[in-house]
C-alpha atoms as a PDB file:
ATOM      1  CA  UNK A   1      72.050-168.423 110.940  1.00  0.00           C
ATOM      2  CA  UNK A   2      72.985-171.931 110.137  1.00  0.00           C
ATOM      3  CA  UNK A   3      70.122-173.545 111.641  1.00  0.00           C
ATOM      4  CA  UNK A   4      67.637-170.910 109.850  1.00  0.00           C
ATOM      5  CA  UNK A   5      69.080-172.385 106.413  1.00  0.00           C
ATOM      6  CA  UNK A   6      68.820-175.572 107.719  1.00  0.00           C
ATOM      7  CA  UNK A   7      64.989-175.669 108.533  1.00  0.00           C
ATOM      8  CA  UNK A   8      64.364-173.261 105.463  1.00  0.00           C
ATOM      9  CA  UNK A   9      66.193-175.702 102.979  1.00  0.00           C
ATOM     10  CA  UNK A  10      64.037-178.671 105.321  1.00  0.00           C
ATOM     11  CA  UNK A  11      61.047-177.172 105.045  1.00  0.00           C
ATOM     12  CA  UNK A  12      61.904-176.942 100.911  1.00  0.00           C
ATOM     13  CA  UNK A  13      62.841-180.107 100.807  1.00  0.00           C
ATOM     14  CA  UNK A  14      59.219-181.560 102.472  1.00  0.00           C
ATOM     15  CA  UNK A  15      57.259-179.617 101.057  1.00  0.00           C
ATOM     16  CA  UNK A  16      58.552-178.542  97.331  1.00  0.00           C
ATOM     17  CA  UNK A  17      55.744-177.057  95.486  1.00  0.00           C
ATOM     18  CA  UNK A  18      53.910-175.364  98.195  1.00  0.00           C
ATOM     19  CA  UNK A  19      56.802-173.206 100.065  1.00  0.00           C
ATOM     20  CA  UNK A  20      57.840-172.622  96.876  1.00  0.00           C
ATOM     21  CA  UNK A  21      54.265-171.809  95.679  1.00  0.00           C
ATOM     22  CA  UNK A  22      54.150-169.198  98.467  1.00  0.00           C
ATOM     23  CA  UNK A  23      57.818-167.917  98.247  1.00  0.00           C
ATOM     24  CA  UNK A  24      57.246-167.144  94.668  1.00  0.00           C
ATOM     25  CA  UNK A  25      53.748-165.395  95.523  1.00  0.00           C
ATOM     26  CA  UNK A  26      55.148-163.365  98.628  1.00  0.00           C
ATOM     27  CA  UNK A  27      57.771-162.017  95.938  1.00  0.00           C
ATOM     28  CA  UNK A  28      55.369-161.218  92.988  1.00  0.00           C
ATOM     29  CA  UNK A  29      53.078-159.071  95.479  1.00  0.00           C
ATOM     30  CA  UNK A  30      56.667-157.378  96.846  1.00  0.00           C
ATOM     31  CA  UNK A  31      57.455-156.202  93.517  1.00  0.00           C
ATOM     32  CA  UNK A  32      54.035-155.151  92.611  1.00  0.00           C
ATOM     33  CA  UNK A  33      53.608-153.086  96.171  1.00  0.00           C
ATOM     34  CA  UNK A  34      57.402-151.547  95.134  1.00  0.00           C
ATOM     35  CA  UNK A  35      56.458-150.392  91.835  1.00  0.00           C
ATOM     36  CA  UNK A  36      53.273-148.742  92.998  1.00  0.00           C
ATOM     37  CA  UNK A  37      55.574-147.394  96.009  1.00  0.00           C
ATOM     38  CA  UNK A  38      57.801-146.144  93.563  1.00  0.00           C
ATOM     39  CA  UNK A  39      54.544-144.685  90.984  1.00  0.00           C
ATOM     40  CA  UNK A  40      51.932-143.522  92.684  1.00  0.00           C
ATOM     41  CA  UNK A  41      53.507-142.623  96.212  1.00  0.00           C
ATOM     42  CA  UNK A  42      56.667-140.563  94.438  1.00  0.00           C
ATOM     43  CA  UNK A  43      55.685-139.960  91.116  1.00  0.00           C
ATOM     44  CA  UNK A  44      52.297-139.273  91.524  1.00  0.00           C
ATOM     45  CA  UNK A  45      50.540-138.238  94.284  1.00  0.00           C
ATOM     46  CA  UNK A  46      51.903-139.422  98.201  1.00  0.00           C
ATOM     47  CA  UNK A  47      48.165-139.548  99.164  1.00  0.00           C
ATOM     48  CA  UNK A  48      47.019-141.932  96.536  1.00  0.00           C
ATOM     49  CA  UNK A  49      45.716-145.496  97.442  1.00  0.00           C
ATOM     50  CA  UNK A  50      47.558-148.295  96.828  1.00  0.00           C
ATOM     51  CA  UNK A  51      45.774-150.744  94.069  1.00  0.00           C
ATOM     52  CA  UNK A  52      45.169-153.748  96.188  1.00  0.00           C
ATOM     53  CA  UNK A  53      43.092-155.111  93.571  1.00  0.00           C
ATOM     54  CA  UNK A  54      46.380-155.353  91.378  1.00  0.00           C
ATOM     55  CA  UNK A  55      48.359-156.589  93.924  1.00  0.00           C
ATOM     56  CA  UNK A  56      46.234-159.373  94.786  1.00  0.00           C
ATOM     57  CA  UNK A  57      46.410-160.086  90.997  1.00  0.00           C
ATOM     58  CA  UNK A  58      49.821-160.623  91.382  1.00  0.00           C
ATOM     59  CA  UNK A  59      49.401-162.892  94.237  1.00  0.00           C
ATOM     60  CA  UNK A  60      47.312-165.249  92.069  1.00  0.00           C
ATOM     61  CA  UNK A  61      49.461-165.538  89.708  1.00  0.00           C
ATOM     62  CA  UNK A  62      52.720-165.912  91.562  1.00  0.00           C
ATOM     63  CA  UNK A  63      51.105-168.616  94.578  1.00  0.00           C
ATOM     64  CA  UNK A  64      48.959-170.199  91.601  1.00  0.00           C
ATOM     65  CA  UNK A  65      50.307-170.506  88.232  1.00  0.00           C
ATOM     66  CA  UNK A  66      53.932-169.591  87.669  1.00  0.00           C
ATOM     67  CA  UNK A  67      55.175-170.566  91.447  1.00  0.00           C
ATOM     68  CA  UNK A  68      54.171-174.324  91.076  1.00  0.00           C
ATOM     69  CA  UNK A  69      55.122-174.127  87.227  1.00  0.00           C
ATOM     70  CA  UNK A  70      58.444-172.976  87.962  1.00  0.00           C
ATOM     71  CA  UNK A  71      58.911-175.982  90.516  1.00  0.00           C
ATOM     72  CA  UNK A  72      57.681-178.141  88.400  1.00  0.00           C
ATOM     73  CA  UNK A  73      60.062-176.905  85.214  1.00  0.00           C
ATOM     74  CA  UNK A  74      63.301-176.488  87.566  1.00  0.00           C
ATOM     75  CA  UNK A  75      62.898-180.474  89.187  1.00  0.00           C
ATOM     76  CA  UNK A  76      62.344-181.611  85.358  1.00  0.00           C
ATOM     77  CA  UNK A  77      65.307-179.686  83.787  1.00  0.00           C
ATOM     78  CA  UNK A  78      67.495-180.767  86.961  1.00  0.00           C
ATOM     79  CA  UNK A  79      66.788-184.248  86.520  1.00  0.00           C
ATOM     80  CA  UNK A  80      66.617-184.384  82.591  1.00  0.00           C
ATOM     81  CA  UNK A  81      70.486-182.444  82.367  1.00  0.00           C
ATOM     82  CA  UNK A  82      72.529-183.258  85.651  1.00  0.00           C
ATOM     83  CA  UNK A  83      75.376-181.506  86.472  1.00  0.00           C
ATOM     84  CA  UNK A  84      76.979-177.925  86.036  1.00  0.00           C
ATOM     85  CA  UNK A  85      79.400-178.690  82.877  1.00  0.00           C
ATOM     86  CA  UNK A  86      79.271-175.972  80.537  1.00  0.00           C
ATOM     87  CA  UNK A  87      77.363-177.847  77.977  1.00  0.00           C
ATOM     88  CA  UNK A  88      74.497-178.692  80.079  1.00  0.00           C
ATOM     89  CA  UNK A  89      74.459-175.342  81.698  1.00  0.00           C
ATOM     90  CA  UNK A  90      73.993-174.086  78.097  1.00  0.00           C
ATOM     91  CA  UNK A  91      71.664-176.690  76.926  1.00  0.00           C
ATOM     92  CA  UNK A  92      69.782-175.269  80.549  1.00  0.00           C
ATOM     93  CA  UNK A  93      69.583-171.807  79.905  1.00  0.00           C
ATOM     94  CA  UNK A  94      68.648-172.385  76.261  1.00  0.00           C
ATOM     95  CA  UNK A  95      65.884-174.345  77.061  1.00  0.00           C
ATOM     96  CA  UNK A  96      64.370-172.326  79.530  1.00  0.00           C
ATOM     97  CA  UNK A  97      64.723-169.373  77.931  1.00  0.00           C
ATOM     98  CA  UNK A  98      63.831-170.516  74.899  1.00  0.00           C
ATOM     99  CA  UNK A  99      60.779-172.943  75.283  1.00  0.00           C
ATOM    100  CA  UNK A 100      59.838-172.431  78.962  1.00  0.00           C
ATOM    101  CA  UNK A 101      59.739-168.402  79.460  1.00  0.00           C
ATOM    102  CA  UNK A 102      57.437-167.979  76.289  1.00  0.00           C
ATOM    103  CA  UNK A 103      54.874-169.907  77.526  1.00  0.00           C
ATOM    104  CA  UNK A 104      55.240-168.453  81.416  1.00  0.00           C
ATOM    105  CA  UNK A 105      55.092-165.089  79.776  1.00  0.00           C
ATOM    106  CA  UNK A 106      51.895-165.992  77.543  1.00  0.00           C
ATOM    107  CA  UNK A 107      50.378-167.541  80.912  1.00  0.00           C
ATOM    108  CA  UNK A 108      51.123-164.185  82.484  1.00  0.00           C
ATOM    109  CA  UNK A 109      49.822-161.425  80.056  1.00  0.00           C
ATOM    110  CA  UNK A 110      46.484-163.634  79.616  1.00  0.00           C
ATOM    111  CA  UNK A 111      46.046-164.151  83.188  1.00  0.00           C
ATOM    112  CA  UNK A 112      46.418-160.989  84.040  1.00  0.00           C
ATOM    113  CA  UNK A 113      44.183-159.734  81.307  1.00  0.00           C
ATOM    114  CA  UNK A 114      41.407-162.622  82.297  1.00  0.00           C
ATOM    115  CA  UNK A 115      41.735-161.195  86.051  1.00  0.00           C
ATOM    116  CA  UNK A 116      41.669-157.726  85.028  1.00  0.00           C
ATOM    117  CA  UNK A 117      38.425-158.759  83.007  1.00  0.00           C
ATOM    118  CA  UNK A 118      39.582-157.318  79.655  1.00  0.00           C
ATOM    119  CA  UNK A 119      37.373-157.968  76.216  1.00  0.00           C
ATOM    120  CA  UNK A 120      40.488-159.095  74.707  1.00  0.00           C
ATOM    121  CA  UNK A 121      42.564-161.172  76.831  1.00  0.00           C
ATOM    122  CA  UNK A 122      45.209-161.545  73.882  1.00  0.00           C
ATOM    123  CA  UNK A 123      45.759-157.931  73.009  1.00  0.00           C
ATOM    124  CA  UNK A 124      48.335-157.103  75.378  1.00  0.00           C
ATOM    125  CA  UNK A 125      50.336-160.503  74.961  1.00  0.00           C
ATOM    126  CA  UNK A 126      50.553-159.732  71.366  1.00  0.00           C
ATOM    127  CA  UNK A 127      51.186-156.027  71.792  1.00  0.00           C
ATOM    128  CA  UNK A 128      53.822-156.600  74.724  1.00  0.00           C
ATOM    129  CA  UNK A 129      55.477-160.097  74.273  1.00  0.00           C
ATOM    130  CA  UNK A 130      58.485-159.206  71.650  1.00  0.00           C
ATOM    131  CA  UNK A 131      59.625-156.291  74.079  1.00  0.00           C
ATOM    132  CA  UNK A 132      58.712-158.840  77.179  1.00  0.00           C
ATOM    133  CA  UNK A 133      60.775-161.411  75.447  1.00  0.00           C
ATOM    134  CA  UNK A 134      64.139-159.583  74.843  1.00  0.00           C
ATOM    135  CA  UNK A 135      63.860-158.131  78.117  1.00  0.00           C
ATOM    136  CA  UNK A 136      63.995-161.273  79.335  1.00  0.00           C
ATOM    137  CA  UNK A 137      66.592-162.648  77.606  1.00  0.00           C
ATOM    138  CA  UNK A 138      68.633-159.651  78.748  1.00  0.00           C
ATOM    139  CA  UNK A 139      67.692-160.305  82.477  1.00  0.00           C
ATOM    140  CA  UNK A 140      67.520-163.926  82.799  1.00  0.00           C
ATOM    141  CA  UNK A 141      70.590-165.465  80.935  1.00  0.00           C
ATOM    142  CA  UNK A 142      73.286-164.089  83.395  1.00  0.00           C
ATOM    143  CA  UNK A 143      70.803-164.502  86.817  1.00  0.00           C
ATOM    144  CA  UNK A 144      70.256-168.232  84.982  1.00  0.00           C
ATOM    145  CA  UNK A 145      73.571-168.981  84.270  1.00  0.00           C
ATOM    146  CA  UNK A 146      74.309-168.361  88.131  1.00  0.00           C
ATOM    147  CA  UNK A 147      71.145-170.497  88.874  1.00  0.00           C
ATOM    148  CA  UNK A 148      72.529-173.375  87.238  1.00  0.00           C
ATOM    149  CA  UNK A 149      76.070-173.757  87.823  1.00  0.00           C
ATOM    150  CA  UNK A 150      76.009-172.219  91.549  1.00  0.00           C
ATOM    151  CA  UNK A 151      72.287-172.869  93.308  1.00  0.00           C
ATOM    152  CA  UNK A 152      71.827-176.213  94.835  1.00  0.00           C
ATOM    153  CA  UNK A 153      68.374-177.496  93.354  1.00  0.00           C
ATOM    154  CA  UNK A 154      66.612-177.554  96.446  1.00  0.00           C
ATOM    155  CA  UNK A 155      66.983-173.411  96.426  1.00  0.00           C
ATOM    156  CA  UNK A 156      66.478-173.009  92.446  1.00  0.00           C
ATOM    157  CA  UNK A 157      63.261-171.481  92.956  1.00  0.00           C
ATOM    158  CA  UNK A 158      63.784-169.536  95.966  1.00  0.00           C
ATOM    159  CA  UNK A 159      66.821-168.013  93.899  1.00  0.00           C
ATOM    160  CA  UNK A 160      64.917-167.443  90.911  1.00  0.00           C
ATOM    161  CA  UNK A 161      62.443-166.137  93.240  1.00  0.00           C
ATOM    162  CA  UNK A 162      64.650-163.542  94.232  1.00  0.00           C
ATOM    163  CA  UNK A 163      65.736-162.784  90.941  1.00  0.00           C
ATOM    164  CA  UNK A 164      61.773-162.401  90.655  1.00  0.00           C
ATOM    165  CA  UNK A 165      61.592-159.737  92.436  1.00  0.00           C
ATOM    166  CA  UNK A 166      63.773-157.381  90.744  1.00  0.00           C
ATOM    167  CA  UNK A 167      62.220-159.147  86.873  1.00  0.00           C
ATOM    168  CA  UNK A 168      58.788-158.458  88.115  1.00  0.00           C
ATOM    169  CA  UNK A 169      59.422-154.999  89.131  1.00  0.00           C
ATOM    170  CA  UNK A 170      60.670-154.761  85.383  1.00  0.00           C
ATOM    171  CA  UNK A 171      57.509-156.665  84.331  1.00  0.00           C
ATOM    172  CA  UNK A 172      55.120-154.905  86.166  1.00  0.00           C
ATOM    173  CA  UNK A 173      56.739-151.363  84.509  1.00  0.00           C
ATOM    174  CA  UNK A 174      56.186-153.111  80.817  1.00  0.00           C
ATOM    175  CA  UNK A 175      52.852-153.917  81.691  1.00  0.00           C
ATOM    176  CA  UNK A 176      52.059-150.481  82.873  1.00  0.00           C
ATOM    177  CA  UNK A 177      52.920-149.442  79.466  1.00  0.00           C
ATOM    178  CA  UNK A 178      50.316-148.307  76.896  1.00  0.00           C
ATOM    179  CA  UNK A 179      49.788-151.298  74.301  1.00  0.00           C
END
């Protein structure tokens, strides 16, 4: 098991933004497949399809936009506020939360409503970010807080990956709700 962390955190370390790229994809399509699992297969109708169309949605923008962002944004805020002292764990969290997860969450409701071909790609941002955005806050401070003063930076984004999985899963339910 050692040596599998060992050419994982290797393979991280050579090549950043595209294992994380594809981490952070591979996760996005595993909460999208378990949230149609869980609605159409049990609370629907066992015999209906599976949306791949949606699910490669999800793919794009987890391999393509937020999993480079979010390497990107975790190597700046790691070298801009060293350390795991209280204060710049706050000063962490606050800033991501704050001035990072906006925009990611902007990037994702247009995205998705570009990909999904929609007349209005702004309607469901505006309808849906508020309730997105507390959400988030609720979710992501603690799993951040843990990011920050436990992960080593070379796993931030495989953690927050992770994490991912169970926030898109809650993402994926918002955005099945009507505007």
């Amino acid at each position: 098991m050692n040596k599998l962390v060992q050419n994982f955190r290797r393979i991280l370390d050579k090549h950043p933004l595209i294992s994380n790229s594809v981490i952070y994809g591979s996760l996005c399509v595993a909460a999208e497949f378990t949230q149609q699992t869980v609605t159409r297969k049990v609370l629907d109708s066992p015999s209906k399809p599976y949306d791949l169309e949606t699910i490669g949605r999800y793919s794009v923008y987890g391999t393509t936009l937020a999993g480079p962002a979010l390497t990107v944004w975790y190597r700046f805020l790691d070298k801009k506020f060293v350390g795991t002292a209280t204060k710049i764990v706050i000063k962490k969290l606050l800033i991501d939360q704050f001035f990072f997860t906006p925009q990611l969450l902007v990037v994702f409701y247009i995205s998705m409503s570009v990909m999904e071909r929609k007349s209005d790609i702004f309607e469901e941002c505006r309808s849906k970010f508020v309730q997105t955005f507390k959400t988030s806050c609720m979710f992501w401070f603690p799993a951040q807080a843990t990011n920050f003063l436990l992960v080593p930076p070379t796993f931030r984004v495989t953690y927050v990956g992770i994490c991912s999985f169970a926030w898109v899963n809650i993402l994926c339910w918002i955005k099945r709700q009507s505007s």
